[in-house]
PDB file of N, CA and C in Angstrom:
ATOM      1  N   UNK A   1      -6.125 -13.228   1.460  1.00  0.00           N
ATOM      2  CA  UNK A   1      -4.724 -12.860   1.390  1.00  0.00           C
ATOM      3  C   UNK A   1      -4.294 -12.351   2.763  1.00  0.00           C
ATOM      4  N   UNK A   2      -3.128 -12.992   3.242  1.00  0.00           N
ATOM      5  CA  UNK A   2      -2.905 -12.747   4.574  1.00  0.00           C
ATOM      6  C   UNK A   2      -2.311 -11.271   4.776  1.00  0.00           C
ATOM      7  N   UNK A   3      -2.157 -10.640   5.482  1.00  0.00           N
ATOM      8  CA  UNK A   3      -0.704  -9.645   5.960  1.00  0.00           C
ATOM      9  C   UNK A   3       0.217  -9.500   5.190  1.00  0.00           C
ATOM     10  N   UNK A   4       0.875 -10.497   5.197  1.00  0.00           N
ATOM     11  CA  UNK A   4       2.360 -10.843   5.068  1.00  0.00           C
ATOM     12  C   UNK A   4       2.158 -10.714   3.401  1.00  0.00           C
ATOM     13  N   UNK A   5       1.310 -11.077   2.693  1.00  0.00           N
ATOM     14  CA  UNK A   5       0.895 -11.105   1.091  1.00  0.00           C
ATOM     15  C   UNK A   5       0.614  -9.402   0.628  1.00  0.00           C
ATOM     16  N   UNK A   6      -0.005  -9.096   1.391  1.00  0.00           N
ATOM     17  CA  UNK A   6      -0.231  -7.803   0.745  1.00  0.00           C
ATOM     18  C   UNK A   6       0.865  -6.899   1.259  1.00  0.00           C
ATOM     19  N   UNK A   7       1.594  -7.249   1.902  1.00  0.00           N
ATOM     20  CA  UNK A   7       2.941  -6.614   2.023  1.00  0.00           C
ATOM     21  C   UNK A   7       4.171  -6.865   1.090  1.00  0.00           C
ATOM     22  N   UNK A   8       4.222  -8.135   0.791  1.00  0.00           N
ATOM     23  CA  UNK A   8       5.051  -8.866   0.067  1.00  0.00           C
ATOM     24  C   UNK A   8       4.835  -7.326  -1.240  1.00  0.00           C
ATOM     25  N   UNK A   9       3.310  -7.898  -2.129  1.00  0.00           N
ATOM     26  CA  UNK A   9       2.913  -7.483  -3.542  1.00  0.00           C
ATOM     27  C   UNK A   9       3.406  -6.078  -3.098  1.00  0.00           C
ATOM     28  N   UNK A  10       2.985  -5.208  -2.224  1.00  0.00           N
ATOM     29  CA  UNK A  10       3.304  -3.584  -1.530  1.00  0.00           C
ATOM     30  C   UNK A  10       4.656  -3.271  -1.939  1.00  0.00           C
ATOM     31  N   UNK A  11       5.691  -4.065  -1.394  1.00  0.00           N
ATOM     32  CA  UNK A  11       6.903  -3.814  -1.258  1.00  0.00           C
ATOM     33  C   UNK A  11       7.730  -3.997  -2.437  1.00  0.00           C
ATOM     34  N   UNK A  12       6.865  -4.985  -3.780  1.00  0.00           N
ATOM     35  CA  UNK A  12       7.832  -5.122  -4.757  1.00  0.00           C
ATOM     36  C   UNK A  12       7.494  -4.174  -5.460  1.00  0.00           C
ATOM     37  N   UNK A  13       6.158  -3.933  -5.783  1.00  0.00           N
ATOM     38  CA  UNK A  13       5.531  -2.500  -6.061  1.00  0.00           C
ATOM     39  C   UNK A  13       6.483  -0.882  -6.043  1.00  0.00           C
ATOM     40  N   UNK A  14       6.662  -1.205  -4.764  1.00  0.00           N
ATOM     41  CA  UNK A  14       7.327   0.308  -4.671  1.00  0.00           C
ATOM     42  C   UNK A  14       9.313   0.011  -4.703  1.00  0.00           C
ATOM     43  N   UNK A  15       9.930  -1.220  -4.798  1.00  0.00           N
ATOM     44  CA  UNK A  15      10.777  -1.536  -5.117  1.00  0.00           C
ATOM     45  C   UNK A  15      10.927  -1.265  -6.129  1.00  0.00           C
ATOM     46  N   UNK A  16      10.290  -1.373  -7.341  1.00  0.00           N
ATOM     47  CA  UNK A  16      10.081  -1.099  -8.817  1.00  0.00           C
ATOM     48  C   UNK A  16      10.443   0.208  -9.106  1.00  0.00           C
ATOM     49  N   UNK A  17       9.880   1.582  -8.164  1.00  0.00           N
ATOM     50  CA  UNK A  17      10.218   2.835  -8.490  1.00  0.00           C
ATOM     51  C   UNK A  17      10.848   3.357  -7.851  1.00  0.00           C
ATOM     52  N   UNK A  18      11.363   2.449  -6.545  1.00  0.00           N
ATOM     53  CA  UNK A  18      12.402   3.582  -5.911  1.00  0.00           C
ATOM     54  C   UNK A  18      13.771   2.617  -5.321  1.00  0.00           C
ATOM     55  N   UNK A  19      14.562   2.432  -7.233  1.00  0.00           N
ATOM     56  CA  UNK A  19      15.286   1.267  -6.562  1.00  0.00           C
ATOM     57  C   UNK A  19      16.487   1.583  -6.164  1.00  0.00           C
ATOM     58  N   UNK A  20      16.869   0.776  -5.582  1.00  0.00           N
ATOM     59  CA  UNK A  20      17.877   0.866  -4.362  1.00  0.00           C
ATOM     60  C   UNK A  20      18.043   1.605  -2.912  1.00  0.00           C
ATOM     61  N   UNK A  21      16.852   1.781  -2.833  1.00  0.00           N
ATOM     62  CA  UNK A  21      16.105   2.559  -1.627  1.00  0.00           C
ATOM     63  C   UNK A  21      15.138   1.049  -0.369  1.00  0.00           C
ATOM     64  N   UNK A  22      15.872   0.954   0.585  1.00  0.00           N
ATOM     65  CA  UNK A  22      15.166   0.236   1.254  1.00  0.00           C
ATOM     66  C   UNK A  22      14.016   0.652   1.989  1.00  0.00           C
ATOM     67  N   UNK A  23      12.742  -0.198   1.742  1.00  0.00           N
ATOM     68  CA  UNK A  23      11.803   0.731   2.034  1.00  0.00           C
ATOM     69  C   UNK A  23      11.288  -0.622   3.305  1.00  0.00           C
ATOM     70  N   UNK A  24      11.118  -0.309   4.788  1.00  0.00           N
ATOM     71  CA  UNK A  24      10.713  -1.387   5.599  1.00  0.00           C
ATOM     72  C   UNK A  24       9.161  -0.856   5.917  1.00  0.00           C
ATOM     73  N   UNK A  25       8.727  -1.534   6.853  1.00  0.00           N
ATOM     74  CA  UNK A  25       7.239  -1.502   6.547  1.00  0.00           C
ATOM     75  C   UNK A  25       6.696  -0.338   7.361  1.00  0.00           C
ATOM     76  N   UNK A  26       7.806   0.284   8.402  1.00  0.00           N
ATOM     77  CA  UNK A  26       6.888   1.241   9.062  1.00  0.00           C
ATOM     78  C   UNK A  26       7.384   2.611   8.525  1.00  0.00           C
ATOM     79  N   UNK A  27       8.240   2.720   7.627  1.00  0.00           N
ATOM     80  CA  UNK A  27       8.609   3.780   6.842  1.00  0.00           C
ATOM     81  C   UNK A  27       7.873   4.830   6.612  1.00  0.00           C
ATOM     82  N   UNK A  28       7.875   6.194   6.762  1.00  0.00           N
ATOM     83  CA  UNK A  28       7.095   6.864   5.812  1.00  0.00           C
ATOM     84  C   UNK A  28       7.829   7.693   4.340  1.00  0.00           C
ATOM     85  N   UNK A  29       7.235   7.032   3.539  1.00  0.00           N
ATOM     86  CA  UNK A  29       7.679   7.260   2.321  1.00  0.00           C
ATOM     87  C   UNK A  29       7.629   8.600   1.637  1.00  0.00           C
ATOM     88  N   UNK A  30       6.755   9.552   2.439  1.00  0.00           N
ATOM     89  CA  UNK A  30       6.711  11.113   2.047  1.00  0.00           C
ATOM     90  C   UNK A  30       8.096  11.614   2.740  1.00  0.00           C
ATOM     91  N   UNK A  31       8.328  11.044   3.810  1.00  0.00           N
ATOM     92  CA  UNK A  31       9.409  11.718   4.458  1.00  0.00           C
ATOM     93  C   UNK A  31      10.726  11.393   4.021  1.00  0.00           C
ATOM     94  N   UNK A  32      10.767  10.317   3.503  1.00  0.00           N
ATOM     95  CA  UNK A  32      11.745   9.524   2.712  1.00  0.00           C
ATOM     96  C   UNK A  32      12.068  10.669   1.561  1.00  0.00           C
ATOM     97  N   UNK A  33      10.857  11.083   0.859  1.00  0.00           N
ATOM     98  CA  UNK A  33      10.935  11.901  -0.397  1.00  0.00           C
ATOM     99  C   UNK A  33      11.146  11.305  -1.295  1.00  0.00           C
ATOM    100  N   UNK A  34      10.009   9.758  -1.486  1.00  0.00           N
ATOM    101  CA  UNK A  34      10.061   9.005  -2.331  1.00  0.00           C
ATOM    102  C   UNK A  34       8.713   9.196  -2.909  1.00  0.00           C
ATOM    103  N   UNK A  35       7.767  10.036  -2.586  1.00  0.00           N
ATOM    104  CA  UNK A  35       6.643  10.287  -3.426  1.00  0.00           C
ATOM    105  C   UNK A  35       6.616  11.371  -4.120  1.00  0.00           C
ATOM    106  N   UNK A  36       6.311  11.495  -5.445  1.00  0.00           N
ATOM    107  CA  UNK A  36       5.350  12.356  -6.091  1.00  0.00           C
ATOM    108  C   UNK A  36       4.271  12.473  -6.625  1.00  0.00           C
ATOM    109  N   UNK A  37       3.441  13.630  -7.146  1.00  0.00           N
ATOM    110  CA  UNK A  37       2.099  13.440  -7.505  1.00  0.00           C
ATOM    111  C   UNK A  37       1.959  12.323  -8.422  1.00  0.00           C
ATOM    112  N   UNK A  38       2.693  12.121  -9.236  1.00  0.00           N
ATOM    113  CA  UNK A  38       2.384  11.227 -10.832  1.00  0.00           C
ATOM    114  C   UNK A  38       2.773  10.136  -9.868  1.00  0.00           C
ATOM    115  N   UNK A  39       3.406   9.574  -9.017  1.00  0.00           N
ATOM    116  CA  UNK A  39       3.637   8.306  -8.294  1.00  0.00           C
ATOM    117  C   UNK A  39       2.630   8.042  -7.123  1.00  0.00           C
ATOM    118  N   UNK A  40       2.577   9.072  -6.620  1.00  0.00           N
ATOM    119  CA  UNK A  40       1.035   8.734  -6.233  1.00  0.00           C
ATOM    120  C   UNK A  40      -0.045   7.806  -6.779  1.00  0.00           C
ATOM    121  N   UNK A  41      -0.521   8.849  -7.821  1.00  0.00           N
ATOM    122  CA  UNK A  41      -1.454   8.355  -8.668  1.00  0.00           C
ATOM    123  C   UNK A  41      -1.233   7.027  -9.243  1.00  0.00           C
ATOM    124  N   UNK A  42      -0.119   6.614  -9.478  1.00  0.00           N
ATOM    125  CA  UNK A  42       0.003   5.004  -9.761  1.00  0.00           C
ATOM    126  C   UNK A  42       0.192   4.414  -8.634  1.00  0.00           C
ATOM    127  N   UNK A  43       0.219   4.345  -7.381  1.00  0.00           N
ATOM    128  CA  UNK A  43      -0.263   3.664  -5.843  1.00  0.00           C
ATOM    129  C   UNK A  43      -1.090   3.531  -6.236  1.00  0.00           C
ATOM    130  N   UNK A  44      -1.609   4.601  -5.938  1.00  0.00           N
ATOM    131  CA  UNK A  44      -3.338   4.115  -6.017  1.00  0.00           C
ATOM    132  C   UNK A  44      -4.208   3.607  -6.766  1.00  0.00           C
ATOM    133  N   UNK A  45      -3.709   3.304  -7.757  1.00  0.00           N
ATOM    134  CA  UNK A  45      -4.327   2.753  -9.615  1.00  0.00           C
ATOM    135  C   UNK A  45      -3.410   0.941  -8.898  1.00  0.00           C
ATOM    136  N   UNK A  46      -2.185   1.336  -8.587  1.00  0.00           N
ATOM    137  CA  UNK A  46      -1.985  -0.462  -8.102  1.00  0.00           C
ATOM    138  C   UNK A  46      -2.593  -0.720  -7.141  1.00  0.00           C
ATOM    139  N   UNK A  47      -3.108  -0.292  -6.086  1.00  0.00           N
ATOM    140  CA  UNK A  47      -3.811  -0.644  -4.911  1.00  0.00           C
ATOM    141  C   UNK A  47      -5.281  -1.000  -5.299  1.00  0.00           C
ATOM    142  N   UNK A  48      -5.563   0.039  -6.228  1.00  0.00           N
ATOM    143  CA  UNK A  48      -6.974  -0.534  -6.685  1.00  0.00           C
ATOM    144  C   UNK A  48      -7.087  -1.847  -7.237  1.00  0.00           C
ATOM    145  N   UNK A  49      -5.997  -2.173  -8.234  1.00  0.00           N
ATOM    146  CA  UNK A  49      -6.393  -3.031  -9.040  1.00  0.00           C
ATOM    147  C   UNK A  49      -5.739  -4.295  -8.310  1.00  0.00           C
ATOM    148  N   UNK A  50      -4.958  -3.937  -7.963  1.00  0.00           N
ATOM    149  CA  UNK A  50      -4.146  -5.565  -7.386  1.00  0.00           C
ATOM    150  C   UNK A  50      -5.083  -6.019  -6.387  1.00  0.00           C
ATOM    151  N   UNK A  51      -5.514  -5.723  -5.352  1.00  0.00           N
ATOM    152  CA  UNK A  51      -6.269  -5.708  -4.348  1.00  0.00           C
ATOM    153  C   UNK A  51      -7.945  -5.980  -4.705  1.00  0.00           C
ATOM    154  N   UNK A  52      -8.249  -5.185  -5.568  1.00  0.00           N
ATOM    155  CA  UNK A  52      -9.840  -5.613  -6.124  1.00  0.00           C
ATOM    156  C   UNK A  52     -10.596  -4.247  -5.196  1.00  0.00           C
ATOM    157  N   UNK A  53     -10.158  -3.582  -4.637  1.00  0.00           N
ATOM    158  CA  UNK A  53     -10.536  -2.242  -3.933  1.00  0.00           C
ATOM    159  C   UNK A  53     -10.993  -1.256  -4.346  1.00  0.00           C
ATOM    160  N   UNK A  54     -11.830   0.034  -4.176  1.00  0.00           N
ATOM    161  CA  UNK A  54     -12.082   1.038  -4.895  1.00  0.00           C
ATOM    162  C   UNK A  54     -11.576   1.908  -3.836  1.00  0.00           C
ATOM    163  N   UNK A  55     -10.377   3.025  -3.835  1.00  0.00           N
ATOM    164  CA  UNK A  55     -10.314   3.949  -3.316  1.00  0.00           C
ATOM    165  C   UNK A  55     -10.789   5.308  -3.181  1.00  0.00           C
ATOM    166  N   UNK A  56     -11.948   5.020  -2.452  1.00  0.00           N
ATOM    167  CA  UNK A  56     -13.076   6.428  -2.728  1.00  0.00           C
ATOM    168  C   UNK A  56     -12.238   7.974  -2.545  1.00  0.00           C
ATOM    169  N   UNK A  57     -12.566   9.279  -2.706  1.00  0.00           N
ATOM    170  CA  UNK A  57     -12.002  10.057  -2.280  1.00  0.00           C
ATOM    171  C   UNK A  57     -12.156  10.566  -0.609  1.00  0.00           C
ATOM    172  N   UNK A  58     -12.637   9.546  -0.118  1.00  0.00           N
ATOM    173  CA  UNK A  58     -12.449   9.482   1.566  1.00  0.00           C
ATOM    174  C   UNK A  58     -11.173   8.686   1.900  1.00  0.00           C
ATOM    175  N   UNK A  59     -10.460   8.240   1.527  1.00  0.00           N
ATOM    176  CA  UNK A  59      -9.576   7.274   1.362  1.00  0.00           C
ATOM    177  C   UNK A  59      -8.460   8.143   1.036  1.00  0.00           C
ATOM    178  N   UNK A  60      -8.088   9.169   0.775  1.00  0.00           N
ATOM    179  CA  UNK A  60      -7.612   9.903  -0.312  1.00  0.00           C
ATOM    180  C   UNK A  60      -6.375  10.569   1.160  1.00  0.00           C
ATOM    181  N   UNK A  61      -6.104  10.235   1.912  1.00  0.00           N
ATOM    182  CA  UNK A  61      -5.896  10.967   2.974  1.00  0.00           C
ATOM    183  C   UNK A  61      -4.103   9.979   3.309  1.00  0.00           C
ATOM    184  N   UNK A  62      -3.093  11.214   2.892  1.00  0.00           N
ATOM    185  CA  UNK A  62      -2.102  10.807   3.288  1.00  0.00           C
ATOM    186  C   UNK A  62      -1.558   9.617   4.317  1.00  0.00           C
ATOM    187  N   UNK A  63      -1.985   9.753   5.545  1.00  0.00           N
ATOM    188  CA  UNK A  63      -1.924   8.981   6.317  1.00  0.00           C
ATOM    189  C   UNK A  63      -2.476   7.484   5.615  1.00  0.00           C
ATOM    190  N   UNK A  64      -3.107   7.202   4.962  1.00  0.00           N
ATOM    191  CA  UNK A  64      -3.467   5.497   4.704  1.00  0.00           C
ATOM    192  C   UNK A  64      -2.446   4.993   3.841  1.00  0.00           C
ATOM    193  N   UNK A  65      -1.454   5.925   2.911  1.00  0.00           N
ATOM    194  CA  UNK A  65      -0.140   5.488   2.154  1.00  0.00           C
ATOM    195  C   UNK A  65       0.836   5.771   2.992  1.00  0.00           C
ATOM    196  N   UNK A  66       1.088   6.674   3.390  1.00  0.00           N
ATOM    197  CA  UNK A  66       2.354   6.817   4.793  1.00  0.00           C
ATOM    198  C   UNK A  66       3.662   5.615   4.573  1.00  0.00           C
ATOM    199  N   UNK A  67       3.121   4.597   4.482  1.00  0.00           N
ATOM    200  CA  UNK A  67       3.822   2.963   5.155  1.00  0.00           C
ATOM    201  C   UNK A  67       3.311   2.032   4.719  1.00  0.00           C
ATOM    202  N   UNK A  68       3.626   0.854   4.564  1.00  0.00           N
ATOM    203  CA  UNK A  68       3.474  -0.206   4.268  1.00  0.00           C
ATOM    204  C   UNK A  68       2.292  -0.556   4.944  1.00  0.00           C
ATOM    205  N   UNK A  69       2.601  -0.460   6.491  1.00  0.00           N
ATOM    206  CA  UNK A  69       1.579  -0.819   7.506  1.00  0.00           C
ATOM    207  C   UNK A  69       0.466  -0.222   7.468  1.00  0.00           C
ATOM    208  N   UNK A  70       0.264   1.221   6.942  1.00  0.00           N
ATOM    209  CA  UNK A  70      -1.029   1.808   6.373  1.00  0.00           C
ATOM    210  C   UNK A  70      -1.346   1.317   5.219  1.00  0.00           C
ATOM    211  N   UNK A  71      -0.797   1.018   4.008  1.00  0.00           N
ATOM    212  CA  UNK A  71      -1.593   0.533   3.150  1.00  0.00           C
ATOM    213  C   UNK A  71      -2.087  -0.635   3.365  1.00  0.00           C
ATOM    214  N   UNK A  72      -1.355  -1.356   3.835  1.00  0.00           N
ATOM    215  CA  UNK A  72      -1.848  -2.878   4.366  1.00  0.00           C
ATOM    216  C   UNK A  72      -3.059  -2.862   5.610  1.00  0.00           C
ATOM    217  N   UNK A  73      -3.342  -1.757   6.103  1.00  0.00           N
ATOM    218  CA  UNK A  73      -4.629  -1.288   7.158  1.00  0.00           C
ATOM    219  C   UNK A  73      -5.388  -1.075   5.629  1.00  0.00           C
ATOM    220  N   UNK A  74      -5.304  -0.039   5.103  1.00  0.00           N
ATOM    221  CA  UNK A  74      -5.984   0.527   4.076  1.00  0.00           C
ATOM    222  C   UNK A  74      -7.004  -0.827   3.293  1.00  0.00           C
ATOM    223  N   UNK A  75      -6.133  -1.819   2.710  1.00  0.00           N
ATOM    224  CA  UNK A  75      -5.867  -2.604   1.813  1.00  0.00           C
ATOM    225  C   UNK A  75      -7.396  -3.508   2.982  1.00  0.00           C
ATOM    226  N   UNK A  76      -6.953  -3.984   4.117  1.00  0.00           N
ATOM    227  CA  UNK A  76      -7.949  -5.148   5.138  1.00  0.00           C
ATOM    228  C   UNK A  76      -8.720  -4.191   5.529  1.00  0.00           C
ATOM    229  N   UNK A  77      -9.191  -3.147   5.437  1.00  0.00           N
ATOM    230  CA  UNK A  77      -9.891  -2.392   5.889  1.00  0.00           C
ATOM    231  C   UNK A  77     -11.531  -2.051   4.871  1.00  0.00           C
ATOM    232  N   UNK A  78     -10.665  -2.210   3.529  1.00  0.00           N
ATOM    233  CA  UNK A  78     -11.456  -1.730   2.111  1.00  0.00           C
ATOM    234  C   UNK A  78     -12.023  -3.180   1.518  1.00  0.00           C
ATOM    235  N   UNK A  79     -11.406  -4.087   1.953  1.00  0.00           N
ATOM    236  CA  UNK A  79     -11.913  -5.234   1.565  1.00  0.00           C
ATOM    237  C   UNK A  79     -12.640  -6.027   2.649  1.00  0.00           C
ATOM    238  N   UNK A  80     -12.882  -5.565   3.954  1.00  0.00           N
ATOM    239  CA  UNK A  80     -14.181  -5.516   4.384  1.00  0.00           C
ATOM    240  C   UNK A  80     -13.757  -7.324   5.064  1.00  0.00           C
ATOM    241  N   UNK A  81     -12.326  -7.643   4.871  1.00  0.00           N
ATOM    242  CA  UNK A  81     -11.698  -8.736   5.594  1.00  0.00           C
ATOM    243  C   UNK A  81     -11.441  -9.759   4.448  1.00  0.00           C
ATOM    244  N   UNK A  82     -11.664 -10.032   3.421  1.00  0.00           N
ATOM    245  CA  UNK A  82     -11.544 -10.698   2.431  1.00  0.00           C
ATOM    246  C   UNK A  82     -10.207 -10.668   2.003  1.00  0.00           C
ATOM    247  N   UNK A  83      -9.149 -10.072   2.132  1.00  0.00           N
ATOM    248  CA  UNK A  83      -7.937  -9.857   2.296  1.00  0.00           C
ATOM    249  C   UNK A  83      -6.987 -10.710   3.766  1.00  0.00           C
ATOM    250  N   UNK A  84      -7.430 -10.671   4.833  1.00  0.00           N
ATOM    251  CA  UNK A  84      -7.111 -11.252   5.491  1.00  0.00           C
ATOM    252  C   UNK A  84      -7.518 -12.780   5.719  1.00  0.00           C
ATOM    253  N   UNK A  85      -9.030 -12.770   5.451  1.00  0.00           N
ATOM    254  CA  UNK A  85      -9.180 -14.420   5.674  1.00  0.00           C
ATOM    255  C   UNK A  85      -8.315 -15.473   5.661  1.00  0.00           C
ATOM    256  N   UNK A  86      -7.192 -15.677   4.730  1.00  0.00           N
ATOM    257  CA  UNK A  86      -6.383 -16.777   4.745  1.00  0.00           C
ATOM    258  C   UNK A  86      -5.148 -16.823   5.963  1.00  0.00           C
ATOM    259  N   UNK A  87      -5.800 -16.261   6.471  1.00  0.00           N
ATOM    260  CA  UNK A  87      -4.713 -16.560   8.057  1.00  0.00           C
ATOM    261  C   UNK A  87      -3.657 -15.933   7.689  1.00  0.00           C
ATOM    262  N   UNK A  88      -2.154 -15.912   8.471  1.00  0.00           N
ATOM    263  CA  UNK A  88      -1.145 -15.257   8.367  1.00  0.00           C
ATOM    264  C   UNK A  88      -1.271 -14.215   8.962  1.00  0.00           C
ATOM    265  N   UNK A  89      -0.027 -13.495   8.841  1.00  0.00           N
ATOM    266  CA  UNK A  89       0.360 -11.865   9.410  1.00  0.00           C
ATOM    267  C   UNK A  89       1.413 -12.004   8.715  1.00  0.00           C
TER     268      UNK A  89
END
């Protein structure tokens, strides 16, 4: 899954709960004041599962949800490149 894919799935994701809020990819979404704890916790339950990822509690660290562009580091980072293989950005 290229870049551009796990951004795509990212962005409709959080379109879903914070709608009518444009969210672009270098955003930070705490600062926005579009996160809370209980929304948290479902990031990370979709990141796990959409992705095929386990988010250890080393992972657990604000900065890797921040942005689009961090979860999408997060996301090619945890899958060890199996996420990126299909070319794209």
């Amino acid at each position: 899954m290229s870049q551009n894919m796990i951004k795509v799935d990212v962005k409709a994701f959080l379109a879903r709960h914070v709608r009518g809020v444009e969210v672009k990819d270098g955003d930070d979404i705490f600062v926005m004041g579009l996160v809370n704890s209980m929304f948290a916790m479902q990031f990370v339950e979709f990141i796990e599962k959409r992705f095929n990822i386990e988010v250890g509690p080393e992972d657990l660290d604000m900065n890797n949800f921040r942005s689009i562009n961090a979860v999408t580091a997060l996301v090619e980072r945890k899958s060890g490149g199996r996420q990126g293989s299909e070319g794209g950005s």
